[in-house]
N, C-alpha and C. Protein backbone atom coordinates (compact mmCIF):
# COMPACT_ATOMS: atom_id res chain seq x y z
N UNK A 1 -26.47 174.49 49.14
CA UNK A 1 -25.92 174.60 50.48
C UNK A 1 -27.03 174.60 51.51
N UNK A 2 -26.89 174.28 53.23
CA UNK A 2 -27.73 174.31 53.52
C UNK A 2 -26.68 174.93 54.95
N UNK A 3 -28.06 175.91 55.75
CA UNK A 3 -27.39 176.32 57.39
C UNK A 3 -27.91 175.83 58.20
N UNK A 4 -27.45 175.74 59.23
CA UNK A 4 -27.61 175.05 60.31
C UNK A 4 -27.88 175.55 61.87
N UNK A 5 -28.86 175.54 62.30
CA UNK A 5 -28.55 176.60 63.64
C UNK A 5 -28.99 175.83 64.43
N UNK A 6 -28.44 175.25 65.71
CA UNK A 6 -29.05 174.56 66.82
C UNK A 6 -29.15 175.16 67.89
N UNK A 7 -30.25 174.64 68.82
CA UNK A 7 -30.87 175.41 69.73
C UNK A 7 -31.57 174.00 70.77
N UNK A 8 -31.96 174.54 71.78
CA UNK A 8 -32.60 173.85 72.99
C UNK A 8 -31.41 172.94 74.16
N UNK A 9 -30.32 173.16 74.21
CA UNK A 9 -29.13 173.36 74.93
C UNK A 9 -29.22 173.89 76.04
N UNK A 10 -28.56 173.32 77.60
CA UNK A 10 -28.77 173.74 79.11
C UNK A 10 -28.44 173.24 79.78
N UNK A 11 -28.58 173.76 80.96
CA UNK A 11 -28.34 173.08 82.33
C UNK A 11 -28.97 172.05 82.79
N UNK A 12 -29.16 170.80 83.25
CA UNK A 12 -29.49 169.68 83.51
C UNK A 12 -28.99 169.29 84.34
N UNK A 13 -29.94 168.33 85.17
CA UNK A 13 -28.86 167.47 86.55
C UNK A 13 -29.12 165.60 85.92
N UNK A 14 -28.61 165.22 86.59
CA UNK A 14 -28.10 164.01 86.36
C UNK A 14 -29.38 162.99 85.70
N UNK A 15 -29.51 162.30 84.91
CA UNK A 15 -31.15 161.64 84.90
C UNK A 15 -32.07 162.30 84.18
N UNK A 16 -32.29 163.70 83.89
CA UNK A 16 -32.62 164.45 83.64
C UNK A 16 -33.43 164.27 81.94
N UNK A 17 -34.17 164.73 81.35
CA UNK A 17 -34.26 164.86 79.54
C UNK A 17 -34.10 166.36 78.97
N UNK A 18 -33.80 166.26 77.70
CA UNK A 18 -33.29 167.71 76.95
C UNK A 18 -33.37 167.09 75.52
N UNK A 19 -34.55 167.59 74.75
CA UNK A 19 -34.51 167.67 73.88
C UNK A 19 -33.33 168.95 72.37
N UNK A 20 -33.07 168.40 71.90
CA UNK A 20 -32.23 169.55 70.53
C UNK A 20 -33.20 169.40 69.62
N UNK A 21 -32.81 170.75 69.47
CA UNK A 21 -33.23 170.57 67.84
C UNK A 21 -32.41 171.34 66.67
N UNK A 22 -32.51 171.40 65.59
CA UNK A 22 -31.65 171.71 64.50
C UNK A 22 -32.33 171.86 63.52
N UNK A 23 -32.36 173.31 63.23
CA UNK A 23 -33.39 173.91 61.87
C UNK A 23 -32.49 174.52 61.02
N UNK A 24 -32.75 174.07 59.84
CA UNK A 24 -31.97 174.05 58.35
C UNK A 24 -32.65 175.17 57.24
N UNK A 25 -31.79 175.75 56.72
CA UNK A 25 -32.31 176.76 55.67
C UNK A 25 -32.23 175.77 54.35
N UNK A 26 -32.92 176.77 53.70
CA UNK A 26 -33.24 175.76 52.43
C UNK A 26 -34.34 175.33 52.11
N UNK A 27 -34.17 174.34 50.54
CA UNK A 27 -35.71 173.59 50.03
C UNK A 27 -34.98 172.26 50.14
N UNK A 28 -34.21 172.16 50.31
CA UNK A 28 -33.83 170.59 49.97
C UNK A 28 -33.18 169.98 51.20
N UNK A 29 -33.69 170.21 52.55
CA UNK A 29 -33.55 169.52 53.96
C UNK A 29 -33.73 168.09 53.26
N UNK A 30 -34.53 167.67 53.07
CA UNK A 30 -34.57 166.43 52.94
C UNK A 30 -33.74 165.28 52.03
N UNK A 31 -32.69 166.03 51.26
CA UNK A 31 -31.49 165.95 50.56
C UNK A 31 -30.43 165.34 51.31
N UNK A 32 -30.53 165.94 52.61
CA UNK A 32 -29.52 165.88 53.18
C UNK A 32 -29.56 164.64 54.09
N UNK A 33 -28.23 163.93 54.85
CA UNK A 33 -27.89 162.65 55.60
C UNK A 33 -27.94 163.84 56.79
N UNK A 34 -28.37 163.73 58.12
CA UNK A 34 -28.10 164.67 59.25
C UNK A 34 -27.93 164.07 60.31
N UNK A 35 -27.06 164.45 61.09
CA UNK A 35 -26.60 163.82 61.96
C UNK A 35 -26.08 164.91 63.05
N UNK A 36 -25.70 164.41 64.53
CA UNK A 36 -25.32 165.03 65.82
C UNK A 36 -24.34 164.21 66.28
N UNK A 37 -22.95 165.49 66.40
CA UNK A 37 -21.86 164.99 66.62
C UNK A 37 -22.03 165.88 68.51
N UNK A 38 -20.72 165.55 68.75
CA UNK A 38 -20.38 166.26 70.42
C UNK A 38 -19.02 166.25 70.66
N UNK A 39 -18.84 167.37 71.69
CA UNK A 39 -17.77 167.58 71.80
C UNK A 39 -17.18 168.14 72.96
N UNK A 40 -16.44 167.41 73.83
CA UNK A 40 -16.00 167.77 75.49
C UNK A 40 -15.09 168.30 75.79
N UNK A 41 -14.82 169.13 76.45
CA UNK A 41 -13.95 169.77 76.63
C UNK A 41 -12.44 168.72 76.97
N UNK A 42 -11.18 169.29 76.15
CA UNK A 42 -10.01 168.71 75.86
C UNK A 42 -10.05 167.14 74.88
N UNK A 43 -11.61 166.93 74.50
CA UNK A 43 -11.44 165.95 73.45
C UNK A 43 -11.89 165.92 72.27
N UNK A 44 -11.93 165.27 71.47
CA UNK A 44 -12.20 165.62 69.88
C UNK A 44 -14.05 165.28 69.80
N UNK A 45 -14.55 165.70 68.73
CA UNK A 45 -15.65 166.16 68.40
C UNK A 45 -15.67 163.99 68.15
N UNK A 46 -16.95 163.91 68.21
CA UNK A 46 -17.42 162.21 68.40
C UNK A 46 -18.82 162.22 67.95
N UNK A 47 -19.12 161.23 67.19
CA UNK A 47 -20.54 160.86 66.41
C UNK A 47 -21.37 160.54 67.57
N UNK A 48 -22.33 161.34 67.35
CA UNK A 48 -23.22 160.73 68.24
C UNK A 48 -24.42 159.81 67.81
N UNK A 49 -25.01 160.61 66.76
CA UNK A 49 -26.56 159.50 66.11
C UNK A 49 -26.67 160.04 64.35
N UNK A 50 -27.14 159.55 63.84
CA UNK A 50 -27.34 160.03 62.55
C UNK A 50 -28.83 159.59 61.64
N UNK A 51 -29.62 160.08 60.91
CA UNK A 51 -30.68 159.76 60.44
C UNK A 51 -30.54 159.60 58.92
N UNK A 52 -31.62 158.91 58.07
CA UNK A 52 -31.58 158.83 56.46
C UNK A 52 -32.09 159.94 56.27
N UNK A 53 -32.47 160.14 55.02
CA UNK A 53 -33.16 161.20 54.34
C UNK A 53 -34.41 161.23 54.84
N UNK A 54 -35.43 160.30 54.69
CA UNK A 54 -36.69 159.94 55.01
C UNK A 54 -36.84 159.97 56.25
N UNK A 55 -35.96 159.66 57.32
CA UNK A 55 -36.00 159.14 58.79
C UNK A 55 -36.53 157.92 59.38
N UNK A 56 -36.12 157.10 58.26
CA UNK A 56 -36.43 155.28 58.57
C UNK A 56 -35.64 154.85 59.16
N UNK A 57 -34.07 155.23 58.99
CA UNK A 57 -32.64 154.76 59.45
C UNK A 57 -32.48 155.40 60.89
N UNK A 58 -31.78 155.11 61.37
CA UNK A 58 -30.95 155.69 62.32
C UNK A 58 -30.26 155.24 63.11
N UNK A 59 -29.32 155.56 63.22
CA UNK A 59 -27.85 155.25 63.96
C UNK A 59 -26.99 156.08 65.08
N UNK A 60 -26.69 154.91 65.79
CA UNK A 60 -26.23 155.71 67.18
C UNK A 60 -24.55 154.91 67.65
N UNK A 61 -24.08 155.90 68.24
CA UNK A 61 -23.00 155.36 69.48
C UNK A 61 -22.97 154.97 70.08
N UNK A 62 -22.35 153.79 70.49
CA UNK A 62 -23.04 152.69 71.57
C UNK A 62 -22.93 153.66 73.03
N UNK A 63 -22.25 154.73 73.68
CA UNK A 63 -22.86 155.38 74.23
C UNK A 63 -23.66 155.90 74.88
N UNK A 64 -24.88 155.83 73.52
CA UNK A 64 -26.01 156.91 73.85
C UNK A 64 -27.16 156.05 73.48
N UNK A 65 -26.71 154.75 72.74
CA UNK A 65 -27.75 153.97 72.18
C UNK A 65 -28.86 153.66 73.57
N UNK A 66 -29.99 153.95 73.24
CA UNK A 66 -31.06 153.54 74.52
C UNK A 66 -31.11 154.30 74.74
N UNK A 67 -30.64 155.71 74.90
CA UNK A 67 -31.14 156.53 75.83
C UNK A 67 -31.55 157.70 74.72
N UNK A 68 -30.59 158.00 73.71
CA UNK A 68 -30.54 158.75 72.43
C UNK A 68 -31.68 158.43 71.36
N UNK A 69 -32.58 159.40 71.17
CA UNK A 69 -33.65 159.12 69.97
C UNK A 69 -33.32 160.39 68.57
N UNK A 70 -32.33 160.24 67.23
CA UNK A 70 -32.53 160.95 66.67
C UNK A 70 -34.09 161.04 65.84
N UNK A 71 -34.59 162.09 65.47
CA UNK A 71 -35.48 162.09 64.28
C UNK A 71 -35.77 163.18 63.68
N UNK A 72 -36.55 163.16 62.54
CA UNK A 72 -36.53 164.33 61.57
C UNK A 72 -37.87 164.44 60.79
N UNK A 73 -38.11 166.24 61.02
CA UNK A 73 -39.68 166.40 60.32
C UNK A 73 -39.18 167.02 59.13
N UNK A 74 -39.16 166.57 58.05
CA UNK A 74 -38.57 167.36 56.69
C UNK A 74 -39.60 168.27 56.42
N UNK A 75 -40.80 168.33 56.62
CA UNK A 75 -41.58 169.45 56.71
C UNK A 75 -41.35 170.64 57.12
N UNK A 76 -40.60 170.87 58.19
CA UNK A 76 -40.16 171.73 59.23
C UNK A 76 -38.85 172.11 59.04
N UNK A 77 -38.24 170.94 58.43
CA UNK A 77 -36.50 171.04 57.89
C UNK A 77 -36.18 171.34 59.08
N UNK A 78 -36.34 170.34 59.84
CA UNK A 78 -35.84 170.41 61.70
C UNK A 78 -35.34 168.77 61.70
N UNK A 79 -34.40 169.02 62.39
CA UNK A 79 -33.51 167.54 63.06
C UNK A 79 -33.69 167.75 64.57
N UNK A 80 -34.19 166.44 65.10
CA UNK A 80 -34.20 166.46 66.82
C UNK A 80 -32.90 165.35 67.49
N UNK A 81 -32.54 165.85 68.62
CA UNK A 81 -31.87 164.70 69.50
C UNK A 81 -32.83 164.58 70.20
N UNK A 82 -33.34 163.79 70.86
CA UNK A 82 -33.95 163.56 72.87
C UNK A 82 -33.35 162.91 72.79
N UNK A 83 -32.29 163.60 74.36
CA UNK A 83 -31.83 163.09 75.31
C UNK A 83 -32.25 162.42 76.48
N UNK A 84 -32.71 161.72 77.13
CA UNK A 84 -33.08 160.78 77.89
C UNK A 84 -31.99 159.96 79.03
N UNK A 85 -32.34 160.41 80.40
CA UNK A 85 -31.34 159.28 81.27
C UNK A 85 -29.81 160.16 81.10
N UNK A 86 -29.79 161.25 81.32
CA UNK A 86 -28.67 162.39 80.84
C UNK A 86 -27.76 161.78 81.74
N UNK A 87 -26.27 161.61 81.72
CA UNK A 87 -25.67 161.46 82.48
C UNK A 87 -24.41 162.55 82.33
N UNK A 88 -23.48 163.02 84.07
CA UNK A 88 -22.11 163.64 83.54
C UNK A 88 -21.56 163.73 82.37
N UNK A 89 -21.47 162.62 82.12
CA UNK A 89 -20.34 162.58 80.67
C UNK A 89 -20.80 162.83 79.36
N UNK A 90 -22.28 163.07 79.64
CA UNK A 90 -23.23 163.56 77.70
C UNK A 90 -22.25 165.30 78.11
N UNK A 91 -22.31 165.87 78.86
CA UNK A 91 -21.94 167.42 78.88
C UNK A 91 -20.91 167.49 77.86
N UNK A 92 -21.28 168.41 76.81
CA UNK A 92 -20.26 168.38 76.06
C UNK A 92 -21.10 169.65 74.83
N UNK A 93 -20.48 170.51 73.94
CA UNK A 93 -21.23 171.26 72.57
C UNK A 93 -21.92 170.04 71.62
N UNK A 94 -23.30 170.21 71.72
CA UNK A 94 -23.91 169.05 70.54
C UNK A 94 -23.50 170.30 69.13
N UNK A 95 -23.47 169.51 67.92
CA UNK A 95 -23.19 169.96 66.89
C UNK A 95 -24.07 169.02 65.76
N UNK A 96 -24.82 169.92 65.46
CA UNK A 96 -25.70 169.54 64.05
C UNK A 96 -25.07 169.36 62.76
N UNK A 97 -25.06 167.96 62.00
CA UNK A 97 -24.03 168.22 60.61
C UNK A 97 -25.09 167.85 59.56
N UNK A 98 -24.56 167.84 58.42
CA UNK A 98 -25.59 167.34 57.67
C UNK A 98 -24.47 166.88 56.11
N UNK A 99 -24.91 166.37 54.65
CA UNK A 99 -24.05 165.92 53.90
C UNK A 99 -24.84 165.36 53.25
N UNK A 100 -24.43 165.66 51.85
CA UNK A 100 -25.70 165.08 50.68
C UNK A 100 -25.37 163.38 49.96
N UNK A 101 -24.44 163.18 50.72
CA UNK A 101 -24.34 161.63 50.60
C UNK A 101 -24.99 161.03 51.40
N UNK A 102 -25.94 159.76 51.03
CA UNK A 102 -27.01 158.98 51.07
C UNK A 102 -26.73 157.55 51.08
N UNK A 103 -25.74 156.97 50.62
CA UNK A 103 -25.73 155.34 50.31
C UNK A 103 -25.90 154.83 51.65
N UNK A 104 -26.46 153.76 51.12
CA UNK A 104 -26.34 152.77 52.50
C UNK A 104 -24.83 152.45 53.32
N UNK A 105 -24.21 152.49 52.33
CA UNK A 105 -22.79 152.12 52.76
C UNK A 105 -22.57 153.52 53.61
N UNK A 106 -22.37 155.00 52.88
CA UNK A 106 -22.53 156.65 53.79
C UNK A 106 -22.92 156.18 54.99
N UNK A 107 -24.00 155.77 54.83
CA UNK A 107 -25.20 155.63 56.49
C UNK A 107 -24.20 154.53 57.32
N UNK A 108 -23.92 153.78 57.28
CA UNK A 108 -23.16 152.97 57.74
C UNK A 108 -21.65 153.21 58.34
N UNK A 109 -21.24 153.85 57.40
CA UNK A 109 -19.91 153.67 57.56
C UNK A 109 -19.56 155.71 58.27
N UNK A 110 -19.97 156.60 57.95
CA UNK A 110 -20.21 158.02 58.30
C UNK A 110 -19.93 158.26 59.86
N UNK A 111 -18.93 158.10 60.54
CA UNK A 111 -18.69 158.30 61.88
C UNK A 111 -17.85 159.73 62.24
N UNK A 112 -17.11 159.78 61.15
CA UNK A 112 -16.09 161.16 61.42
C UNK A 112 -16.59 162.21 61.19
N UNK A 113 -16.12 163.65 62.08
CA UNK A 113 -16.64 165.03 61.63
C UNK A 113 -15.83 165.04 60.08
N UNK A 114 -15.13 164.54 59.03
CA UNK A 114 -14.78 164.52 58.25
C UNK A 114 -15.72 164.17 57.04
N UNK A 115 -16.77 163.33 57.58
CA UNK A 115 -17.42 162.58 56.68
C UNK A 115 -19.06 163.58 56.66
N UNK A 116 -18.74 164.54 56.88
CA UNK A 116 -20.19 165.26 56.89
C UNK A 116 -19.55 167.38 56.45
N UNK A 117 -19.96 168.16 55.07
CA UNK A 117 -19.82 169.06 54.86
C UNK A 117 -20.10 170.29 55.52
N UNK A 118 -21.61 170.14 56.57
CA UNK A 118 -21.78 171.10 57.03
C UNK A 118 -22.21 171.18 58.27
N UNK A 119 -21.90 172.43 59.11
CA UNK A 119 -22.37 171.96 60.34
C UNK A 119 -23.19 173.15 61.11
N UNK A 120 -23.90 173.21 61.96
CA UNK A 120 -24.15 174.50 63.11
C UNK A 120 -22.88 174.72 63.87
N UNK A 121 -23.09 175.97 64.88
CA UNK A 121 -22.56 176.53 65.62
C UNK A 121 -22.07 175.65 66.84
N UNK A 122 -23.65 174.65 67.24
CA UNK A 122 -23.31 174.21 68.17
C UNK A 122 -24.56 175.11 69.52
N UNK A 123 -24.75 173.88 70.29
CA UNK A 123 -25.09 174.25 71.59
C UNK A 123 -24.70 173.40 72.60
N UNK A 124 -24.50 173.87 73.67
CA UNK A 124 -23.84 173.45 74.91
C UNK A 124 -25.09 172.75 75.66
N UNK A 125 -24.46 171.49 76.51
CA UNK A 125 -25.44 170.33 77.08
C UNK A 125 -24.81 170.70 78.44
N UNK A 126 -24.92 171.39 79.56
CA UNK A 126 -24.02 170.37 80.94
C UNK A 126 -24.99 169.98 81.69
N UNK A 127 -24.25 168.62 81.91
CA UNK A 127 -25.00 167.42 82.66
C UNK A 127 -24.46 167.83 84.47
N UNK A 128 -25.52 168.05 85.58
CA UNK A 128 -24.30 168.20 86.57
C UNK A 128 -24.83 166.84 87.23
N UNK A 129 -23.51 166.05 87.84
CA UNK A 129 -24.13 165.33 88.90
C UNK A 129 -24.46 165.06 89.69
């Protein structure tokens, strides 16, 4: 099993950068597929980016693509978002997940909070404009 606690969450104005990050208990961080979902008030939780094991891969929501950099120090057993070019509509709880499925096809196809076992608490982003 692995926990999840995210942190570096705030107030921001429009344009703005905010890095996350997401530190994992455990020996086997690097086991894991990890990824950052979000979630706005009155709508459902939404994929935001996701990384491989190694952190060669990574995948985003067209969204956030360009502005969104996931990556990961398995040393540290830390997952990062930078946020970049923040706009209104990023405001929303980021949520750290993670899931010991790996295939290329996983990496690919992995969009739903369904498709990932574990998650953080969550930290809050608001964007003002």
């Amino acid at each position: 099993q692995v926990q999840l606690v995210e942190s570096g969450g705030g107030l921001v104005q429009a344009g703005d950068s905010l890095r996350l990050s997401c530190a994992a208990s455990g020996r086997t961080f690097s086991s894991y597929t990890m990824a950052w979902f979000r979630q706005a008030p009155g709508k459902e939780r939404e994929f935001v980016a996701a990384v491989s094991l190694t952190g060669s891969s990574t995948y985003y929501a067209d969204s956030v693509k360009g502005r969104f950099t996931i990556s990961r120090d398995n040393a540290k057993n830390t997952v990062y978002l930078q946020m970049n070019s923040l706009k209104h509509e990023d405001t929303a709880v980021y949520y750290c997940a993670a899931d010991v499925r790996r295939s290329r096809t996983y990496l690919n196809t992995a969009r739903s909070p369904a498709d990932y076992g574990y998650w953080g608490q969550g930290t809050q982003v608001t964007v003002s404009s």
